[in-house]
Structures are given as structure tokens and as C-alpha cells.
C-alpha atoms as a PDB file:
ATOM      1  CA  UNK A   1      -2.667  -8.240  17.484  1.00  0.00           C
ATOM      2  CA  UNK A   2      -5.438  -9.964  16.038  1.00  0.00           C
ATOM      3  CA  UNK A   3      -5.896  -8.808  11.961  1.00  0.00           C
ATOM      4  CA  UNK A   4      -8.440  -9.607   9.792  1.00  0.00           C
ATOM      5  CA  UNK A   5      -6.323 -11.518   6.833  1.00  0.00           C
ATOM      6  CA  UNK A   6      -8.962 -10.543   4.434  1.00  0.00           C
ATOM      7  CA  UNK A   7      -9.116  -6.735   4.724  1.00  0.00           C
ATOM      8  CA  UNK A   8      -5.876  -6.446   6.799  1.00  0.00           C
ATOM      9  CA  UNK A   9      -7.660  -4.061   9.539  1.00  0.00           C
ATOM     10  CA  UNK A  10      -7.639  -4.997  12.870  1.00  0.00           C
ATOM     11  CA  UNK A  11     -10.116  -6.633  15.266  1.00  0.00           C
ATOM     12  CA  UNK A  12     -11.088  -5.613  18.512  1.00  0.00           C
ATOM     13  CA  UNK A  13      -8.811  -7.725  21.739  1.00  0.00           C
ATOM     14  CA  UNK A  14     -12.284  -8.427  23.320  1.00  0.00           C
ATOM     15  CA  UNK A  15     -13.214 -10.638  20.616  1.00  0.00           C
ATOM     16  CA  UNK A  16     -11.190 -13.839  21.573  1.00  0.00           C
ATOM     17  CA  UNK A  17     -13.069 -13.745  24.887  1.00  0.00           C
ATOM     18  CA  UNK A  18     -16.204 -14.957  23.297  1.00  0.00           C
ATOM     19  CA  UNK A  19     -14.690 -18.143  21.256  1.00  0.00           C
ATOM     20  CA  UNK A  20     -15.561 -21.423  22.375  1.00  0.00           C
ATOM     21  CA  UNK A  21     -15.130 -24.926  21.410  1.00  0.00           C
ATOM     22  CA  UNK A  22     -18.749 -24.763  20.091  1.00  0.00           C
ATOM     23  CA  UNK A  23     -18.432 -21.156  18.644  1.00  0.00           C
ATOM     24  CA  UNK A  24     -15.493 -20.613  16.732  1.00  0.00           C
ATOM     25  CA  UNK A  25     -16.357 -18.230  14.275  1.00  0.00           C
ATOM     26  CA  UNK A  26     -15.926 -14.236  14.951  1.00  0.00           C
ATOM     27  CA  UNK A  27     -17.537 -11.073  12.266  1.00  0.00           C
ATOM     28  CA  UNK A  28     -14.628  -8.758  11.104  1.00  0.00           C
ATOM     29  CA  UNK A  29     -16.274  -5.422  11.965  1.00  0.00           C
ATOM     30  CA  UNK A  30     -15.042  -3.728   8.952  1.00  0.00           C
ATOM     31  CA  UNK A  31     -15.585  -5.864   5.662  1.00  0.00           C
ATOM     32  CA  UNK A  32     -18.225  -8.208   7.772  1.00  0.00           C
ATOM     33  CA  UNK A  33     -16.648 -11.714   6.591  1.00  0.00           C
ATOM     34  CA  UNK A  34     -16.423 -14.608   9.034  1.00  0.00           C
ATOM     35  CA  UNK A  35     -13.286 -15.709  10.223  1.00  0.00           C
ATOM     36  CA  UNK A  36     -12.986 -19.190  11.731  1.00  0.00           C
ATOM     37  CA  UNK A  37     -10.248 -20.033  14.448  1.00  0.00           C
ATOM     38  CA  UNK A  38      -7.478 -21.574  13.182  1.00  0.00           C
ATOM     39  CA  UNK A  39      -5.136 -23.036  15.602  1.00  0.00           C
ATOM     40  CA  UNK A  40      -7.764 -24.186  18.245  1.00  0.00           C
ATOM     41  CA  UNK A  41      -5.138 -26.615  20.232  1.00  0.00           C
ATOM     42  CA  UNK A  42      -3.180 -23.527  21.442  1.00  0.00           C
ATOM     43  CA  UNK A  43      -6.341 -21.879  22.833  1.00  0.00           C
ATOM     44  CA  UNK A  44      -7.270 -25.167  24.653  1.00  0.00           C
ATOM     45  CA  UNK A  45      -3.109 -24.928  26.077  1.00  0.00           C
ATOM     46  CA  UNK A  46      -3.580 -21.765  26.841  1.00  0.00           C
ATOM     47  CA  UNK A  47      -6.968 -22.314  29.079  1.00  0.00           C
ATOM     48  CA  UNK A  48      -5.528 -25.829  30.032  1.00  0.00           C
ATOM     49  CA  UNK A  49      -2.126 -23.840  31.761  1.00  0.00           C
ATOM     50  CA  UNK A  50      -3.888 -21.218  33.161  1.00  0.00           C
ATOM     51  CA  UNK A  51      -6.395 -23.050  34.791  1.00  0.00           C
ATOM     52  CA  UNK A  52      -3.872 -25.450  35.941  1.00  0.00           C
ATOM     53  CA  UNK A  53      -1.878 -22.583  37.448  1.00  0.00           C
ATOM     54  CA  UNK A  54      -4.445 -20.594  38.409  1.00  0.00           C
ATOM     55  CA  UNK A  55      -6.196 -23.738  40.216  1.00  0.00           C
ATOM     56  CA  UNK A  56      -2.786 -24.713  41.839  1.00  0.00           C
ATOM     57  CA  UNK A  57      -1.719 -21.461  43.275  1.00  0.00           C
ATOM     58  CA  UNK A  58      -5.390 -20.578  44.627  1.00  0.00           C
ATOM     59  CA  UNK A  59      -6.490 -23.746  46.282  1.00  0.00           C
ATOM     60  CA  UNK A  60      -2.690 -23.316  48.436  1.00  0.00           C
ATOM     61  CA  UNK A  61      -3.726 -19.840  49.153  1.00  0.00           C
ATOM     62  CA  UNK A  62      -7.286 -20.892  50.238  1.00  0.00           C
ATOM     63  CA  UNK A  63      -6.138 -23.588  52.236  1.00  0.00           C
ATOM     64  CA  UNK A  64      -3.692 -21.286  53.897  1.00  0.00           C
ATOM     65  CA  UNK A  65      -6.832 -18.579  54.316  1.00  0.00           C
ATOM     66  CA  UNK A  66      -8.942 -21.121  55.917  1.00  0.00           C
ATOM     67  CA  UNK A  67      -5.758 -22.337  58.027  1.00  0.00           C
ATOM     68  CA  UNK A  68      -5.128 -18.994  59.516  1.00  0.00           C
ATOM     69  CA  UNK A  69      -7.879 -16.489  58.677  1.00  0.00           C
ATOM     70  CA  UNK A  70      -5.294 -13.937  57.428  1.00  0.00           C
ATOM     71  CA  UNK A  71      -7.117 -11.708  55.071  1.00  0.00           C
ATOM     72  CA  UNK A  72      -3.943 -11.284  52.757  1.00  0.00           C
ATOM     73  CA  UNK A  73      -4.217 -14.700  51.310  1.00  0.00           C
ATOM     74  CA  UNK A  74      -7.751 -13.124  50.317  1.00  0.00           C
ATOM     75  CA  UNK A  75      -6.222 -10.406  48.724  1.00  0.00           C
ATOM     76  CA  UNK A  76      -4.043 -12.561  47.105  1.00  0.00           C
ATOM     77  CA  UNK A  77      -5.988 -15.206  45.766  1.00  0.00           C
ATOM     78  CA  UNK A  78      -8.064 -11.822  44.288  1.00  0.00           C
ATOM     79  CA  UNK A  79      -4.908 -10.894  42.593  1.00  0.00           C
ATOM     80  CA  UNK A  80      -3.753 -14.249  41.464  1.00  0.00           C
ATOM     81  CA  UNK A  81      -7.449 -14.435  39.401  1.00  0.00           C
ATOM     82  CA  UNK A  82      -6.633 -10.887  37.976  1.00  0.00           C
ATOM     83  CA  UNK A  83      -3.048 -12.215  36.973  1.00  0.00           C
ATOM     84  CA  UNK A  84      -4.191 -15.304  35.649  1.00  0.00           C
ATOM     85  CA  UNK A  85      -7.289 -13.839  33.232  1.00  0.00           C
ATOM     86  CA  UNK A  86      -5.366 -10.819  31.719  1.00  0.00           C
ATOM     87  CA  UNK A  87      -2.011 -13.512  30.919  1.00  0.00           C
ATOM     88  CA  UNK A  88      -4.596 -15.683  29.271  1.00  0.00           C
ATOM     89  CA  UNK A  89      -6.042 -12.788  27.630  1.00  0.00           C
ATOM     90  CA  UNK A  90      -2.805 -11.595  26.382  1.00  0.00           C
ATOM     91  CA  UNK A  91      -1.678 -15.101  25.035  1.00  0.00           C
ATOM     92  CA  UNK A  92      -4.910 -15.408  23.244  1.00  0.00           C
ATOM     93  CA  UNK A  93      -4.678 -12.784  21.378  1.00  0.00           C
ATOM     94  CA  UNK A  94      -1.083 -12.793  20.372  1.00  0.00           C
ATOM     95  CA  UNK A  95      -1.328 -15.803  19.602  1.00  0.00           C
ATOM     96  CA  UNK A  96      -4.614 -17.289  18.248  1.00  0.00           C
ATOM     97  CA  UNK A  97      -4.724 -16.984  14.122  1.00  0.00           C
ATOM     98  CA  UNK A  98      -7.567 -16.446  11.705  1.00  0.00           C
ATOM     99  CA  UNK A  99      -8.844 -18.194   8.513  1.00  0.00           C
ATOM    100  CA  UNK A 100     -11.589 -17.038   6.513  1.00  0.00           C
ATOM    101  CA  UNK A 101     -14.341 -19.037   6.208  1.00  0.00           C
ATOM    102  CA  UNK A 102     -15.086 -20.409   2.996  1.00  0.00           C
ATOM    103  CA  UNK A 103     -18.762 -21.004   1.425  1.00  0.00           C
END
């Protein structure tokens, strides 16, 4: 859960889908102040594995797809991008920390 360490309330979950490398500053909704993302390796780790699992496992389910024309590995592979966006979701939220920004 993502808290606003200047007036303790807490921020929406959406919000850590719209930080960048580029844009790394989020409004608290309540007391308006900026908050700047602290620990930016472990949201580049987080997109790194996910993309790196998420890559892996679909290209093998493709390739089996276009091997066999089964429509499960269709399904699958629709799945597996669910799976892999709401995990990388989850992990950014628990885990990505706040600062406020100064001047």
C-alpha cells in the first residue's frame, strides 16, 4: 500500500502505472505535494523480470500456436499477459517507496 509519507493518507494503486523513467513524480490527492520515486532500481527489476518472463513463456506458447494451430496456446498466451501485468502491478505497489520532493 502506497502512503503518502507527508499526510499519511493513502494513494490510489493506479498511480504507479503512470511512472516512468522520465516521469517520476506523482500528486498526493489529498494534501497536493509531489512525491518523487524513491527506489527506482526495483521498478526497473520489477519490469526487467516480468518482461523477461512474460517474453519467455509467450514466444514458447506462440511458437507452439503457430506449430499446431491449437487455439489453447491462444488462450494461454492471453492469460499469461493477464498474469504477468497484475504480478507486476502488485509488486509495484508493495513495493515502490515515496520521498517528498523538496523545493
Amino acid at each position: 500500500m502506497i502512503t503518502c509519507p507527508k499526510c499519511g493518507n493513502r494513494i490510489p494503486a493506479r498511480m504507479p502505472l503512470f511512472l516512468t523513467r522520465f516521469n517520476t513524480t506523482i500528486t498526493c490527492t489529498t494534501c497536493a505535494s509531489k512525491l518523487q520515486w524513491k527506489n527506482k532500481r526495483t521498478g526497473s527489476l520489477i519490469g526487467g523480470v516480468g518482461g523477461g518472463v512474460g517474453g519467455g513463456f509467450g514466444t514458447l506458447l506462440l511458437i507452439n500456436w503457430s506449430q499446431t494451430g491449437n487455439v489453447v496456446y491462444l488462450i494461454l498466451f492471453a492469460g499469461l499477459l493477464a498474469t504477468v501485468f497484475f504480478a507486476a502491478w502488485v509488486a509495484m505497489v508493495k513495493f515502490t517507496r515515496f520521498e517528498q520532493v523538496t523545493a
